[in-house]
C-alpha atoms as a PDB file:
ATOM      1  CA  UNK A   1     -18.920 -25.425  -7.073  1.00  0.00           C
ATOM      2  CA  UNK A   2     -21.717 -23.500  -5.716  1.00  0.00           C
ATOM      3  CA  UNK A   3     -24.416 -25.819  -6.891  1.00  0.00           C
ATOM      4  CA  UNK A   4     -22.454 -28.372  -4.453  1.00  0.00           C
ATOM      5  CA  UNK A   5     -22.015 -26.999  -1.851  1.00  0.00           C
ATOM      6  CA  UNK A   6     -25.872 -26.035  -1.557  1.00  0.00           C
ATOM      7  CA  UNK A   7     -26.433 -29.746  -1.854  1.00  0.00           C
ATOM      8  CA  UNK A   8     -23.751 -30.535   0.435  1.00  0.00           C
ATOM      9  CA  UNK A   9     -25.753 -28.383   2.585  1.00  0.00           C
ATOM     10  CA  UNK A  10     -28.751 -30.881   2.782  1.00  0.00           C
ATOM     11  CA  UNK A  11     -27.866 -33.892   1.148  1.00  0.00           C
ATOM     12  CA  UNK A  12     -23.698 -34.325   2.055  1.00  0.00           C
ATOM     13  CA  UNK A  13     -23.527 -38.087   1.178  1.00  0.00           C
ATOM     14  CA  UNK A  14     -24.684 -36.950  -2.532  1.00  0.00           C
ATOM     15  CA  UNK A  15     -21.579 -35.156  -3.051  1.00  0.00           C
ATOM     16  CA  UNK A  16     -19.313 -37.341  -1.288  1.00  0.00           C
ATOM     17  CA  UNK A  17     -18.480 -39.392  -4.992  1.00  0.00           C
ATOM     18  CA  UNK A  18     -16.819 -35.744  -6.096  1.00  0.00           C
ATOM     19  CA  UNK A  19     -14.401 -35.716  -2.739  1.00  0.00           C
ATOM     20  CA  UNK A  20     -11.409 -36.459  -4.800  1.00  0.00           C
ATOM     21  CA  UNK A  21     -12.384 -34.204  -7.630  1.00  0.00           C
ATOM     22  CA  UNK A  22     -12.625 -31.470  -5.174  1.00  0.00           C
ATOM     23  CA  UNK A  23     -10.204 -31.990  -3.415  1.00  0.00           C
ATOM     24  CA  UNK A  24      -7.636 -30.618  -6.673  1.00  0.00           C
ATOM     25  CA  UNK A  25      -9.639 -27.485  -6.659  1.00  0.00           C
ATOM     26  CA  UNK A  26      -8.377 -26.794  -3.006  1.00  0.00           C
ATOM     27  CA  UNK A  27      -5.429 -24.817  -4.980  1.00  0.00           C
ATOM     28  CA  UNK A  28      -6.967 -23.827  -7.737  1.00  0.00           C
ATOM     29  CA  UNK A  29      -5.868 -19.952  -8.354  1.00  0.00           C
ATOM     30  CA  UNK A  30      -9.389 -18.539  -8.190  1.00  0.00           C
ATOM     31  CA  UNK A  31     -10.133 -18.073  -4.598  1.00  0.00           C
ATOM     32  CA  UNK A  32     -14.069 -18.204  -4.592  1.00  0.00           C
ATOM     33  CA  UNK A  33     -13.434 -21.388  -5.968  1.00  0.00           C
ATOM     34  CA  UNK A  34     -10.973 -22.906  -3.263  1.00  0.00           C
ATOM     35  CA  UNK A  35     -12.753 -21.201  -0.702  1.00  0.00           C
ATOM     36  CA  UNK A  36     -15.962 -23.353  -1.993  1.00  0.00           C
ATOM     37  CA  UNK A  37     -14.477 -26.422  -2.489  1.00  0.00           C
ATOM     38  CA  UNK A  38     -12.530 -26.511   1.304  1.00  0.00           C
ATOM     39  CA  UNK A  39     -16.390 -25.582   2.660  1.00  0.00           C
ATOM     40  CA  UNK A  40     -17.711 -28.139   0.783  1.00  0.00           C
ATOM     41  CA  UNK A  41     -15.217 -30.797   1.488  1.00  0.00           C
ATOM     42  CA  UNK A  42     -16.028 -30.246   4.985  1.00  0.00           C
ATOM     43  CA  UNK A  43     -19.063 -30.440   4.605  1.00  0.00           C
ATOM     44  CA  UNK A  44     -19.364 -33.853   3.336  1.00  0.00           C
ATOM     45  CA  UNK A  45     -16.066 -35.324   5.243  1.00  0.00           C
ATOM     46  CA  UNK A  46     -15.191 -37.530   8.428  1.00  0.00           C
ATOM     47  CA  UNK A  47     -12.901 -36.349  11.102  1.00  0.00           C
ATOM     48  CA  UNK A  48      -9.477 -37.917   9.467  1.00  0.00           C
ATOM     49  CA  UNK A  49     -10.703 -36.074   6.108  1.00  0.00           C
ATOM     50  CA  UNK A  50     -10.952 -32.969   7.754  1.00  0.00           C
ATOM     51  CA  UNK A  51      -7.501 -33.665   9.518  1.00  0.00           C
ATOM     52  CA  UNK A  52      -5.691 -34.429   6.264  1.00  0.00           C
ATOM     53  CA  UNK A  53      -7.799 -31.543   4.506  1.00  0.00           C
ATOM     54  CA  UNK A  54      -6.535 -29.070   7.320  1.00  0.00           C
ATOM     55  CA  UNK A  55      -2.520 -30.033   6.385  1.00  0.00           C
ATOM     56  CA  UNK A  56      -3.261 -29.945   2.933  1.00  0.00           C
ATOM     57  CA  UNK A  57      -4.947 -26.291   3.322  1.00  0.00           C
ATOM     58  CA  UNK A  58      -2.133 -25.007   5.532  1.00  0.00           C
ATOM     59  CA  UNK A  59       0.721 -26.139   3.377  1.00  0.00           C
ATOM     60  CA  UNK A  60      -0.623 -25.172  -0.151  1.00  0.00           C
ATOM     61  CA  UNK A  61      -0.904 -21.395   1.386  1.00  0.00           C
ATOM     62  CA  UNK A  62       1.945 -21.112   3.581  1.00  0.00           C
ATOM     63  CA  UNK A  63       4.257 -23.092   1.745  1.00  0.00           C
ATOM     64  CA  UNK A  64       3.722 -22.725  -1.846  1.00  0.00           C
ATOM     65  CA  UNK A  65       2.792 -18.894  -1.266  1.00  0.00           C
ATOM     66  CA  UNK A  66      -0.178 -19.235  -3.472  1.00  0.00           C
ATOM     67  CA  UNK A  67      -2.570 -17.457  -0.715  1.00  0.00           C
ATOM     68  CA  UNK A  68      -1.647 -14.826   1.844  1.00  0.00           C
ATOM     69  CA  UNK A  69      -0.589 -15.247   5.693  1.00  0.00           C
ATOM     70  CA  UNK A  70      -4.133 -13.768   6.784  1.00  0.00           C
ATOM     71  CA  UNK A  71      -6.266 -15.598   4.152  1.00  0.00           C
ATOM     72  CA  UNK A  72      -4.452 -18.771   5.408  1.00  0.00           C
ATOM     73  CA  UNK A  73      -4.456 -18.029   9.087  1.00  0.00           C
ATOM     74  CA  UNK A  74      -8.525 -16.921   8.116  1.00  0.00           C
ATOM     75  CA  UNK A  75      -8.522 -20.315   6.424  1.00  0.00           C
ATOM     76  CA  UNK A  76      -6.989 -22.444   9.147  1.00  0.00           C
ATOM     77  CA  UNK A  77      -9.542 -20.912  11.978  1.00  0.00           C
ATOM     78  CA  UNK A  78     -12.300 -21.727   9.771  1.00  0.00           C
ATOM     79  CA  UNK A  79     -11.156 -25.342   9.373  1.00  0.00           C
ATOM     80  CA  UNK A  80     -10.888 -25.902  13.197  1.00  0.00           C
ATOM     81  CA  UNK A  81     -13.838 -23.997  14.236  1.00  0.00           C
ATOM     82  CA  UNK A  82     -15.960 -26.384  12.128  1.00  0.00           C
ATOM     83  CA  UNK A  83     -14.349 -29.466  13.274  1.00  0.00           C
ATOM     84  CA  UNK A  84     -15.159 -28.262  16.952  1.00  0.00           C
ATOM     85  CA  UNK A  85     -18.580 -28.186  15.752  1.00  0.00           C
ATOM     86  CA  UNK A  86     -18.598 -31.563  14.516  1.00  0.00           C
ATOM     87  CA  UNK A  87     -16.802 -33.177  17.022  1.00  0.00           C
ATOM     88  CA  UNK A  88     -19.535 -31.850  19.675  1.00  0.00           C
ATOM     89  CA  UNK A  89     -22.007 -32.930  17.489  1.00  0.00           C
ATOM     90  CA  UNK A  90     -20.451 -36.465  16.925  1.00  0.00           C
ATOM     91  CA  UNK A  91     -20.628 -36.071  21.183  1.00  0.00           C
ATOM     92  CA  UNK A  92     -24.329 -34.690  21.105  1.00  0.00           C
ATOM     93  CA  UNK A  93     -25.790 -37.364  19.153  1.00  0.00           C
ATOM     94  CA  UNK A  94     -24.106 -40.518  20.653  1.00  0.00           C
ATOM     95  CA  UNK A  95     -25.594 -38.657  23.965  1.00  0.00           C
ATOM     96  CA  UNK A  96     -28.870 -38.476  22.848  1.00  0.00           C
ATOM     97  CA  UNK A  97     -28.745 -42.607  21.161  1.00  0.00           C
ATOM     98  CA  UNK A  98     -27.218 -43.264  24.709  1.00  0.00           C
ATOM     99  CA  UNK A  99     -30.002 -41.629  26.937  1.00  0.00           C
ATOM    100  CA  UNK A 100     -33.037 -43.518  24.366  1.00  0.00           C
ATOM    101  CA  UNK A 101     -31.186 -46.711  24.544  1.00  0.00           C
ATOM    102  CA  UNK A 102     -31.948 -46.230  28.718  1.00  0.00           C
ATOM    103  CA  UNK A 103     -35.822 -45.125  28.915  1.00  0.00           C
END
């Protein structure tokens, strides 16, 4: 897990084929493990991936009780902090293709 997420890092399309794969590790027992596979996974996602990943995070720990309420609430903050960050990226970039597009 550690190996992809460093290439998720710099090269997030690479990983993209192990999505699914990862996406059964999100409850995996092991903490460092789930932790590394939700990072990656949002890494290497779209908005309605993230979306569906955020639901799947939430209910796994507060439903199924396998995590506690702080590592989930720790967990859920994490998850919309980063799609903040991608969303005003998404915003940034179409800005910047918008503004060449003019000169």
């Amino acid at each position: 897990m550690r190996t992809l997420n460093k290439v998720a890092m710099s090269h997030p399309m690479a990983v993209t084929n192990c999505n699914i794969d990862m996406e059964s590790l999100i409850s995996d027992q092991n903490r460092s493990i789930a932790t590394l596979a939700i990072t990656t996974l949002l890494k290497t996602g779209n908005e309605s991936s993230v979306d569906r990943l955020l639901k799947q995070v939430i209910h796994i720990c507060l439903h199924k009780g396998s995590c506690s309420p702080k590592y989930a609430i720790y967990t859920h903050c994490t998850v919309k902090h980063c799609m903040l960050y991608r969303v005003k990226w998404h915003n940034l970039r179409s800005a910047a293709a918008a503004n060449q597009k003019r000169c």
